[in-house]
Protein backbone atom coordinates (compact mmCIF):
# COMPACT_ATOMS: atom_id res chain seq x y z
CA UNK A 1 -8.13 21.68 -7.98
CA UNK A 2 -5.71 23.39 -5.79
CA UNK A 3 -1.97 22.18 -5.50
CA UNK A 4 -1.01 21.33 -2.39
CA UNK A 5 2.20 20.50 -0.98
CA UNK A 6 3.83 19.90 2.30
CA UNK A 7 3.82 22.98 4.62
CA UNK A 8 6.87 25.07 4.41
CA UNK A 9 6.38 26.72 7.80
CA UNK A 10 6.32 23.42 9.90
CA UNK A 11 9.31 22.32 11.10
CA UNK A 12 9.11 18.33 11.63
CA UNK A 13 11.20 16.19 13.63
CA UNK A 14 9.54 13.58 12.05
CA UNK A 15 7.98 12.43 8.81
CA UNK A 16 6.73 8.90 8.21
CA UNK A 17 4.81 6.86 5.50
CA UNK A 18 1.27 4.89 6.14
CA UNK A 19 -0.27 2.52 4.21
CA UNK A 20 -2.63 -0.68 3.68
CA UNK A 21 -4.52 -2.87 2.01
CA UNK A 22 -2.33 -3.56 -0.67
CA UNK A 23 -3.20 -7.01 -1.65
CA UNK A 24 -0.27 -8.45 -3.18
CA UNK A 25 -1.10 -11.77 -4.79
CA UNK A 26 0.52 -14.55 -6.50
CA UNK A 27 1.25 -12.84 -9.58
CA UNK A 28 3.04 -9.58 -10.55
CA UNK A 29 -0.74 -7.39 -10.39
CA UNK A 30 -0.06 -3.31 -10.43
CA UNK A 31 -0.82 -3.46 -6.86
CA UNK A 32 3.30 -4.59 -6.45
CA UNK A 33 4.14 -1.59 -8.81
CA UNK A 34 2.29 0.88 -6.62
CA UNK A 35 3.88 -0.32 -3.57
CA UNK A 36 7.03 0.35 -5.23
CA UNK A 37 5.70 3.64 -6.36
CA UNK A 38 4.60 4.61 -3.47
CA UNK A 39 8.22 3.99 -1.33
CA UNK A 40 10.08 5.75 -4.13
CA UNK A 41 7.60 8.94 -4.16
CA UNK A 42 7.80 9.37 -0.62
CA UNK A 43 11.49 9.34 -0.58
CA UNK A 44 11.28 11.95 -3.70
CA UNK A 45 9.31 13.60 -1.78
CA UNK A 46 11.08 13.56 1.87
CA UNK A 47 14.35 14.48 -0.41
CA UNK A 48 13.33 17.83 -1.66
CA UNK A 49 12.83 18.83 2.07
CA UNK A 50 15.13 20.98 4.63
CA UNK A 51 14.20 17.87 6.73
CA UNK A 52 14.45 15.01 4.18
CA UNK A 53 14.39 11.97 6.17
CA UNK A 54 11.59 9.46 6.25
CA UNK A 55 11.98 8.04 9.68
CA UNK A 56 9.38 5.42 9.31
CA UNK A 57 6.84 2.65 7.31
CA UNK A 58 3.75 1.55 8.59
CA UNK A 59 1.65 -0.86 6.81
CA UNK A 60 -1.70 -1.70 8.65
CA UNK A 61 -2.91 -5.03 6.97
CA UNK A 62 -3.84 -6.83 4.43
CA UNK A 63 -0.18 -6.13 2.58
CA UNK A 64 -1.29 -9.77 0.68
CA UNK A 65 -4.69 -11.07 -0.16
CA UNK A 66 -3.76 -14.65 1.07
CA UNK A 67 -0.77 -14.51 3.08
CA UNK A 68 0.83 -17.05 1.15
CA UNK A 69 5.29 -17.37 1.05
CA UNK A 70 5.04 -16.52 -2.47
CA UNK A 71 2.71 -12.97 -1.89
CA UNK A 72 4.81 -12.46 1.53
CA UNK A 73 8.19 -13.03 0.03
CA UNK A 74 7.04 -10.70 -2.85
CA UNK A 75 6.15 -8.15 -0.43
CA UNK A 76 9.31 -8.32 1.25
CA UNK A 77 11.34 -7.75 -2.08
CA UNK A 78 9.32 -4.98 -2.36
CA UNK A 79 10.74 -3.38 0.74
CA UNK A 80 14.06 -4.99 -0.03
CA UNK A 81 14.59 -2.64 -3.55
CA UNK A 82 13.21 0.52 -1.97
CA UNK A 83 13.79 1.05 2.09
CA UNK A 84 16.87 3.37 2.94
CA UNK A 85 18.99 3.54 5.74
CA UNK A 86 17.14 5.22 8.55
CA UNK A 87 13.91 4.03 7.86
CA UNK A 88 12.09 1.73 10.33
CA UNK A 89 10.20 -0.51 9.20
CA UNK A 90 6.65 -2.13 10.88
CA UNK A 91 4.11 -4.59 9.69
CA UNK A 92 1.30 -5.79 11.09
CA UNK A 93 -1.15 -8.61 10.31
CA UNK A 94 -5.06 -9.08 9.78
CA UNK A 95 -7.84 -11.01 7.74
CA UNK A 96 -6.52 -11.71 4.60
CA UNK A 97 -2.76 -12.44 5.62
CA UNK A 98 -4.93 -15.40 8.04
CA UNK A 99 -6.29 -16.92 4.99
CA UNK A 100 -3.91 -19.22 3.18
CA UNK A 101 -3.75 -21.73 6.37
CA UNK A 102 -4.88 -19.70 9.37
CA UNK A 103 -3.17 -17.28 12.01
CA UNK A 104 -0.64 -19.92 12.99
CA UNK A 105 0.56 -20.31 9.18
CA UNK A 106 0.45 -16.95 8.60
CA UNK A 107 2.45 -15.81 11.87
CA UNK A 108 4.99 -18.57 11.37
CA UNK A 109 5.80 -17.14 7.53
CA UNK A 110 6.01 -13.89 9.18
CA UNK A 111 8.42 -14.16 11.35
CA UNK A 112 10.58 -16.19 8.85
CA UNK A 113 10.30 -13.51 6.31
CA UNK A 114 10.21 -10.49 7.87
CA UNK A 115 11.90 -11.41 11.19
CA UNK A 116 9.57 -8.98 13.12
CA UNK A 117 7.12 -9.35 15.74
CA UNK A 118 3.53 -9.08 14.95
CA UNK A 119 2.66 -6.31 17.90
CA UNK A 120 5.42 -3.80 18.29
CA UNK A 121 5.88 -0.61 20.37
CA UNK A 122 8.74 1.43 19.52
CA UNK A 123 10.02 5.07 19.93
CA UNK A 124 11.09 6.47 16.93
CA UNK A 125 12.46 10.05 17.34
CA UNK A 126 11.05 10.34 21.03
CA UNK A 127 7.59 9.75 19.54
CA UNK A 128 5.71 6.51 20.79
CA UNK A 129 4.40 4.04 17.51
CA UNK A 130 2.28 0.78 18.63
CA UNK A 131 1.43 -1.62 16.41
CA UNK A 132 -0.86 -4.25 17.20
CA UNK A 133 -1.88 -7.37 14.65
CA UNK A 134 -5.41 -9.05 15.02
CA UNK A 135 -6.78 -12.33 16.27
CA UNK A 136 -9.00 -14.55 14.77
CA UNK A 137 -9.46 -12.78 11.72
CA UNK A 138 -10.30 -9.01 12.49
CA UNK A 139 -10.71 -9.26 16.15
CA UNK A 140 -9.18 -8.37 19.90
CA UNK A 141 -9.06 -11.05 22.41
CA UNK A 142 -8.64 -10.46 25.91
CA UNK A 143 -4.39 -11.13 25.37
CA UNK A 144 -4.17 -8.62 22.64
CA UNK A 145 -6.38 -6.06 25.22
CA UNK A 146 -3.83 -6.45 28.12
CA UNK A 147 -0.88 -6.11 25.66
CA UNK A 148 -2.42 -2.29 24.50
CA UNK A 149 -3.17 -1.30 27.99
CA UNK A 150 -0.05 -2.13 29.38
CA UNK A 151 1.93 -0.23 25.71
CA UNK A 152 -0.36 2.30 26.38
CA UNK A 153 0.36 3.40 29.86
CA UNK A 154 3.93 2.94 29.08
CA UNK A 155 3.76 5.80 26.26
CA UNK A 156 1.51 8.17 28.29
CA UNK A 157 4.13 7.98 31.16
CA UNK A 158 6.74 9.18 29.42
CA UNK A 159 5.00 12.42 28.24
CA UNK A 160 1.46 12.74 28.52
CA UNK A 161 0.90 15.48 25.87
CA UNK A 162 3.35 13.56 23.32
CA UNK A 163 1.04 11.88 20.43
CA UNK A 164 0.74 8.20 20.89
CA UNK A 165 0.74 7.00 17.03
CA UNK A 166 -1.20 3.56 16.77
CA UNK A 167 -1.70 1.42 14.55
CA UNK A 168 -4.66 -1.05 13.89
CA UNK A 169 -6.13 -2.83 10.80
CA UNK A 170 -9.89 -2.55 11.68
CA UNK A 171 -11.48 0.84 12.17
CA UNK A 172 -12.40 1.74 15.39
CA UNK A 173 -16.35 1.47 15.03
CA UNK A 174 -18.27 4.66 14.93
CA UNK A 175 -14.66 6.87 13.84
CA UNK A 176 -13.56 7.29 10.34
CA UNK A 177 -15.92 6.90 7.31
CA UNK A 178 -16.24 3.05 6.62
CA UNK A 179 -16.47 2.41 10.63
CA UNK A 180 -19.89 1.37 10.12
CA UNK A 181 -19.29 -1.59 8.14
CA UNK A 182 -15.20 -2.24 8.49
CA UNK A 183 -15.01 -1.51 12.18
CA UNK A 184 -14.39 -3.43 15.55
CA UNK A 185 -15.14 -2.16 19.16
CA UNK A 186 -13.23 -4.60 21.11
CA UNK A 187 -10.22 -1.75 21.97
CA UNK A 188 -12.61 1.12 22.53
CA UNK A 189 -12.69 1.10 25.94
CA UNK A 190 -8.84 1.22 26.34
CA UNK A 191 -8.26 3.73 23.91
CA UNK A 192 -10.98 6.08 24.73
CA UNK A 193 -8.69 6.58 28.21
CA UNK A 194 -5.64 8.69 25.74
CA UNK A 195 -6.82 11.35 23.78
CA UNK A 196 -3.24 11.53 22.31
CA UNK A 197 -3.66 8.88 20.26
CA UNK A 198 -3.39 9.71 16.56
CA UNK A 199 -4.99 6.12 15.15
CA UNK A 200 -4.25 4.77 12.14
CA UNK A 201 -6.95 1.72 10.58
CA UNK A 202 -7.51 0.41 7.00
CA UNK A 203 -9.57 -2.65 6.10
CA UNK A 204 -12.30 -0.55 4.47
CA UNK A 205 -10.62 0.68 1.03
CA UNK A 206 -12.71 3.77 1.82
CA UNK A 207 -10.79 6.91 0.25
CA UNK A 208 -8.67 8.90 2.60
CA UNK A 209 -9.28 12.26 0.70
CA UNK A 210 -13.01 11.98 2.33
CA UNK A 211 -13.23 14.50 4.67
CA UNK A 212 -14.73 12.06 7.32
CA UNK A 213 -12.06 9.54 6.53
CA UNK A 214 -10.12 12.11 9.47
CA UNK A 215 -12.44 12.03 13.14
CA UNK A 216 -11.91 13.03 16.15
CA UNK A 217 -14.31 12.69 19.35
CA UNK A 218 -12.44 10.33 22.44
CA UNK A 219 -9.03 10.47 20.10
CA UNK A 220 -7.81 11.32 16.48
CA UNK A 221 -8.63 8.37 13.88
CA UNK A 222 -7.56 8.20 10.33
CA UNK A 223 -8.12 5.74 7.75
CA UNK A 224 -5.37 4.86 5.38
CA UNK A 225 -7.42 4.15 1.94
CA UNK A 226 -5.94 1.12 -0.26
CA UNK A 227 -3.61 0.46 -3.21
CA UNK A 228 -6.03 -2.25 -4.76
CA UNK A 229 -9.64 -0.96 -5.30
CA UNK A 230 -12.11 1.53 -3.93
CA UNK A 231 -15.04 0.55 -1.18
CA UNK A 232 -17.40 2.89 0.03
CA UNK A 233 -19.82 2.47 3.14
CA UNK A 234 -23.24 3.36 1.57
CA UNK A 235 -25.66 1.12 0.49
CA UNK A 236 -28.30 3.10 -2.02
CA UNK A 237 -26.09 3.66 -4.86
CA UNK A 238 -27.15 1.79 -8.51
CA UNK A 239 -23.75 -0.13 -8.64
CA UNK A 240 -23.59 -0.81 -5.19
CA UNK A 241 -20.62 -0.24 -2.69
CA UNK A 242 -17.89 -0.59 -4.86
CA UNK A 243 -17.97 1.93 -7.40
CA UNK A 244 -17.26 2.15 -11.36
CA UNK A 245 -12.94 2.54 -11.31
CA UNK A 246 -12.67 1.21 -8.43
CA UNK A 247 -9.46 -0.09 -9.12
CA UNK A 248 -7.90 3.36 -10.34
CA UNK A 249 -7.09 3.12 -6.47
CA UNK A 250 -3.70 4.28 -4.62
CA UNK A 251 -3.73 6.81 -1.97
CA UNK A 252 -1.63 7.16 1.06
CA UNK A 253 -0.41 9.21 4.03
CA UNK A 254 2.91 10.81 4.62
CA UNK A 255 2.56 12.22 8.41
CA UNK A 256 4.91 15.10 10.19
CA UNK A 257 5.86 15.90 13.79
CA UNK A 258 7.50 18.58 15.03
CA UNK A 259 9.44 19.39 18.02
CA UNK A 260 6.34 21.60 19.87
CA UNK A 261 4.52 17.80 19.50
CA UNK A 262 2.09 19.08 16.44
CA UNK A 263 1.36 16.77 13.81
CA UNK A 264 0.68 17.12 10.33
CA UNK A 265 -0.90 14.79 7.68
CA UNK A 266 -1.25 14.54 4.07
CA UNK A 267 -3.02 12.45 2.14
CA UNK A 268 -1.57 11.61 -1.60
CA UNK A 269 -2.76 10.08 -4.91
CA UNK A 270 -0.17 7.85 -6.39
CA UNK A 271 -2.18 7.52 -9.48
CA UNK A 272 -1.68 11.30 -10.59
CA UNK A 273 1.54 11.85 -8.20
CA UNK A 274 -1.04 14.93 -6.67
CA UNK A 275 -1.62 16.05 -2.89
CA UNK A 276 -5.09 15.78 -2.01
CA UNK A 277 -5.96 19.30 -1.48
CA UNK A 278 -6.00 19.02 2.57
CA UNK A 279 -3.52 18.79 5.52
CA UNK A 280 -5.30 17.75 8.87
CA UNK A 281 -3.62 19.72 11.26
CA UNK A 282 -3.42 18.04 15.57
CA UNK A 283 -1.99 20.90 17.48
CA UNK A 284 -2.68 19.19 20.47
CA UNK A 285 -3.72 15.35 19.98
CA UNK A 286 -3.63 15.59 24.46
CA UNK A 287 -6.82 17.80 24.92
CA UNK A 288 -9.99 17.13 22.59
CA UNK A 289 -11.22 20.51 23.62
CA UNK A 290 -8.99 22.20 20.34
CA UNK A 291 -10.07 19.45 18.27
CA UNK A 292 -11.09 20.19 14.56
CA UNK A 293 -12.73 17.23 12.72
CA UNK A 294 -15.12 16.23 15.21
CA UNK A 295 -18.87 15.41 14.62
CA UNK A 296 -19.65 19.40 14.87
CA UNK A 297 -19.07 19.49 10.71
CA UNK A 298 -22.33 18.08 10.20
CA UNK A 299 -24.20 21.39 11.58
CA UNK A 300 -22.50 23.27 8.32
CA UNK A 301 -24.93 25.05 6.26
CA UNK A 302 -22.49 25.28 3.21
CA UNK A 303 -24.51 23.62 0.68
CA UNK A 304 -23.64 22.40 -3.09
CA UNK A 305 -24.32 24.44 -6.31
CA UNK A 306 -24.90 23.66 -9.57
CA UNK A 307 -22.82 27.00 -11.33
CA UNK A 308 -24.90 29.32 -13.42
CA UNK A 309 -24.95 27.77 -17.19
CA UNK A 310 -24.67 24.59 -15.94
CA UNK A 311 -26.23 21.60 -18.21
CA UNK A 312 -28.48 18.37 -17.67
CA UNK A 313 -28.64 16.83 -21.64
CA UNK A 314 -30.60 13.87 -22.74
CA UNK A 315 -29.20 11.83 -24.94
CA UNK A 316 -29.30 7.86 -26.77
CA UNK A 317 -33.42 7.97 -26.36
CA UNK A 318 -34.22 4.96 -27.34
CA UNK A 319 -37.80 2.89 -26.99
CA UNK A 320 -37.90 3.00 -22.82
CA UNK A 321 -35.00 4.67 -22.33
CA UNK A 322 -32.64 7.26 -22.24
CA UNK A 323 -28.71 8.94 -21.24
CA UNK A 324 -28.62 11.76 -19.18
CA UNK A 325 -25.17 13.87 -18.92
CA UNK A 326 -24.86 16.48 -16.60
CA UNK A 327 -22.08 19.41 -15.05
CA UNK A 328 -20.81 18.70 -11.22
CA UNK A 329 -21.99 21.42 -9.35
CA UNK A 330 -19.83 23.22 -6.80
CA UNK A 331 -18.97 23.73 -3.29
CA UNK A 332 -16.55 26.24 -1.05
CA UNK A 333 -15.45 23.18 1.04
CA UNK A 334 -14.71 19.69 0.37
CA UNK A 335 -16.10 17.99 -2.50
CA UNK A 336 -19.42 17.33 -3.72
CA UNK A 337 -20.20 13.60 -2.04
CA UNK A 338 -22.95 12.13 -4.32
CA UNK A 339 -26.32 12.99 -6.32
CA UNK A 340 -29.54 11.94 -6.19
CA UNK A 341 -31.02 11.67 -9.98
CA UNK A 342 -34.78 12.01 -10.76
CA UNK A 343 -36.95 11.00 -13.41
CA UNK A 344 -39.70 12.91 -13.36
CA UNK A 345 -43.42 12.51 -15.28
CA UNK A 346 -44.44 15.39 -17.11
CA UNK A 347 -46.66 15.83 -13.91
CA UNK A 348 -43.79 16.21 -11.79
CA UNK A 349 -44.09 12.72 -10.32
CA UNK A 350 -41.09 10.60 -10.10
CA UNK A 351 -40.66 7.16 -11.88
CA UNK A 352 -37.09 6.49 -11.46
CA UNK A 353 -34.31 7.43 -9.32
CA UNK A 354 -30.52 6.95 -9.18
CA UNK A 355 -27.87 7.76 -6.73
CA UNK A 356 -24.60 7.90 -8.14
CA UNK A 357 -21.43 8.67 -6.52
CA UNK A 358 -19.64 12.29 -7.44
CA UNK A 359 -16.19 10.36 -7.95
CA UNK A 360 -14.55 12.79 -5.53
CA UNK A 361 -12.29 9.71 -4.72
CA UNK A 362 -10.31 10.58 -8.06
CA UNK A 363 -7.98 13.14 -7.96
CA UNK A 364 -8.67 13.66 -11.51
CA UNK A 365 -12.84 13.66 -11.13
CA UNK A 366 -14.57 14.46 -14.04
CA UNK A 367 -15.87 17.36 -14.92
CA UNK A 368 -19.25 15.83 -15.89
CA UNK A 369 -21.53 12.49 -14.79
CA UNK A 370 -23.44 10.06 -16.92
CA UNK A 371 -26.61 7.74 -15.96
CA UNK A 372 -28.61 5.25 -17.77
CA UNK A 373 -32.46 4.72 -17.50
CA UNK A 374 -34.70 2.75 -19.38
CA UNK A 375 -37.72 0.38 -18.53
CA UNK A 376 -39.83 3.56 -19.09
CA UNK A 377 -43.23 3.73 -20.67
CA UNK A 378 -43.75 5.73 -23.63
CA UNK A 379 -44.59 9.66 -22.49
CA UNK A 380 -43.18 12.95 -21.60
CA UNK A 381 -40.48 13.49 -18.97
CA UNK A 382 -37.44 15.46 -17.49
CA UNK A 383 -34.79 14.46 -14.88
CA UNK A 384 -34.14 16.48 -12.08
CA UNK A 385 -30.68 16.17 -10.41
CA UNK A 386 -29.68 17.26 -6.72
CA UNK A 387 -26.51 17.41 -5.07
CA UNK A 388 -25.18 16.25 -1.98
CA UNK A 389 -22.06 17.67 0.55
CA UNK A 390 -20.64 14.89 3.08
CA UNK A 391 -22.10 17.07 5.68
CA UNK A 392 -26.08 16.34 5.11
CA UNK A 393 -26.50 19.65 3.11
CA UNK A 394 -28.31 19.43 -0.38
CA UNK A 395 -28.33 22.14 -3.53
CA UNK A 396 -31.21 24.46 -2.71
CA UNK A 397 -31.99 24.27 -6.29
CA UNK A 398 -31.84 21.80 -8.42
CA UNK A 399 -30.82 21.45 -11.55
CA UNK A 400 -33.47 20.16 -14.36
CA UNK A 401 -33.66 18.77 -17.70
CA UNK A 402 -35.56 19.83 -20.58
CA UNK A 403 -39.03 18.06 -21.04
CA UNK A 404 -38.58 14.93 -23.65
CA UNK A 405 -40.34 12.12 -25.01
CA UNK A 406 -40.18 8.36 -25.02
C-alpha cells in the first residue's frame, strides 16, 4: 500500500482535527486510549510541519454512549491531558449523549462540563466552522432550521467563495456512504442553497477510507468513521452489517486550508499510525462545476482482477462441508469493495453463495479471505469467486476452484 503523507506543496493557513463516534463509557474501554491517541498523533503530526499548528477539534457526536457525568467528565479529561494552546475546541451533541435521562439531562451536564454551547459558529483563521447539535434524538426541528439559515447567510456574506465548514452528527441522506441508513433530510433544503459547504457527519461508523465516504453533488460531504467499531450500509453480507473486527476501528480526519481558500483532507488509521492512501482535494468548494467525487465515478469501467497465479484452495472437507481460502484480486483505483462467493454443482449450478466483505476498512487488509460452507449434500463441486469495485464494476473473469468432493 502506498505511503502517504501530508502534501508538501500546499501551503495551509489552517489544519484542524475531526472526529466522532467515540463512545466513551463508564469504564476505562480502549475507545478513551484512542481518543488520547488520536490528539497526541495529530499534534506529532502538525509538529513536523513548516505550518505546525492545529488550529482546531471537532467532534461530531456520540463522544459517550450514554451521556452520563461519569463518560462526559471522562471525556473532558481526555481533552484536559492533550489540547494545546491555540487549539479551539467544539463539541456537539446527538443520540447517544440523549440517552442517560434525555436532551434536557444531557444539555444541562454539558454545559457544566464543558462550558460550551451546543450550536456554535465561529471563525477560526478567517474560515467560517458551524456546529449544530440535534433534537430529539437525531433530528432538526424547525428552531434548529432557522438557527442554520440565519449562521449560514452570515458566513456566505462575508466571502462567498470562502468554504463554510459544518458540522452535523447525522449524514445528510443520499451523500456519503452510510446516508442510506444513518442519514436525516430535515437540513437539505437549507444547505443545498451553499455549495461551499465542506460537511462533516458521523453516526454511521462507516469507514472514511471508502471512497464514497467523500460526495459531492449540491455541496462537499464527508463522513468521519468511528473510534469504537465498524458499520457498513449493506445488507447481503453472511455476518450482516457489522463485520468480523469490527472493533479494530479508529480512523480520523486531519483537514488543511490554505490562503487561495483550497482545502485538503486526509483520512488516518490510528490503529497502524498509516495515511489512508488518498487526499480529497476542494479547489473550489463555491462552484460544483470543478467538483471531483460526484456520482459520475460510478460510469468507471476500471474493473477488479484476480492477478495471474492467483489461488482459490479447499480445505477442512468435512461430511457437508468445506473451507475455501482465496488471493484478493487487484485494482488500479481504490480498493476491492466485496466478493461474491459461489458454490457451484459439478453441473455448473449454484447451491450456495456468500458475500463477504474485502476488509478494505483495515489499513493492514489481508492478503487473503476465508469462507465457511457446509449443509451440502454429498457430490462433486467447485467455488467460483468474483470481485467487486465500489463503483458497480465486477472481475471479467472469475476466479475458480478445483473440482472436489463431499
Amino acid at each position: 500500500m502506498v505511503k502517504m503523507a501530508f502534501d508538501k506543496n500546499f501551503k495551509p493557513v489552517l489544519r484542524f482535527l475531526v472526529v466522532s463516534d467515540i463512545h466513551y463509557q463508564n469504564e476505562n474501554t480502549v475507545e478513551r486510549e484512542r481518543m488520547d491517541k488520536a490528539l497526541k498523533t495529530a499534534y506529532a503530526l502538525a509538529e513536523k510541519e513548516e505550518y505546525s499548528k492545529l488550529d482546531a477539534l471537532y467532534v461530531v457526536g456520540d463522544f459517550a454512549t450514554r451521556g452520563t457525568y461519569e463518560q462526559m467528565t471522562a471525556f473532558k479529561q481526555t481533552l484536559d491531558n492533550n489540547i494545546k494552546d491555540g487549539t479551539e475546541v467544539t463539541l456537539s451533541l446527538a443520540s447517544h449523549e440523549f440517552m442517560h435521562d434525555g436532551e434536557e439531562g444531557a444539555l444541562k451536564r454539558f454545559k457544566e462540563i464543558f462550558d460550551m454551547q451546543p450550536d456554535t459558529h465561529k471563525t477560526i483563521n478567517g474560515f467560517h466552522f458551524i456546529s449544530v447539535t440535534c433534537t430529539g434524538g437525531c433530528h432538526f426541528d424547525d428552531a434548529k432550521r432557522e438557527w442554520v439559515s440565519a449562521e449560514l447567510k452570515k458566513a456566505v456574506q462575508d466571502d462567498p467563495q470562502r468554504p463554510i465548514f459544518f458540522f452535523q452528527h447525522p449524514h445528510i441522506t443520499d451523500t456519503v456512504y452510510g446516508s442510506i441508513n444513518w442519514g436525516e433530510d430535515e437540513l437539505t433544503d437549507i444547505l443545498v442553497n451553499y455549495p461551499q459547504i465542506i460537511d462533516f457527519s458521523g453516526h454511521s461508523h462507516a469507514p472514511i477510507n471508502d471512497p464514497r465516504s467523500i460526495h459531492q453533488k449540491n455541496f462537499t460531504c464527508l463522513g468521519t468513521g468511528t473510534l469504537s467499531y465498524f458499520e457498513l450500509d449493506e445488507f447481503d453480507k453472511v455476518y450482516g452489517t457489522c463485520p468480523p473486527g469490527k472493533e479494530k476501528a479508529a480512523q480520523m480526519l486531519i483537514v488543511e486550508a490554505d490562503a487561495e481558500k483550497r482545502v485538503r483532507i486526509y483520512p488516518y488509521d490510528l490503529i497502524t499510525s498509516n495515511f489512508f492512501p488518498y487526499t480529497w482535494k476542494i479547489d473550489t468548494a463555491w462552484d460544483p462545476d470543478s467538483f471531483l467525487y460526484t456520482d459520475m465515478r460510478y460510469k468507471s469501467t476500471v474493473a477488479p482482477v484476480f492477478a495471474h497465479g492467483a489461488k482459490a484452495e479447499i480445505s477442512a472437507i468435512k461430511a457437508g462441508g468445506f473451507t475455501v481460502t482465496f488471493d484478493q484480486a487487484e485494482i488500479s483505483e481504490d480498493y476491492v469493495d466485496d466478493y461474491n462467493v459461489f458454490v457451484k454443482n459439478a453441473g455448473g449450478v449454484i447451491v450456495r453463495r456468500s458475500n463477504i466483505f474485502s476488509e478494505y476498512y483495515f489499513y493492514d487488509m489481508p492478503k487473503t479471505l476465508s469462507v465457511d460452507f457446509d449443509g451440502l449434500d454429498s457430490g462433486e463441486y467447485y467455488v467460483e469467486i468474483h470481485a467487486n469495485s465500489f463503483w458497480n464494476t465486477r472481475s471479467e473473469t472469475p476466479l475458480r476452484s478445483k473440482n472436489f468432493n463431499l
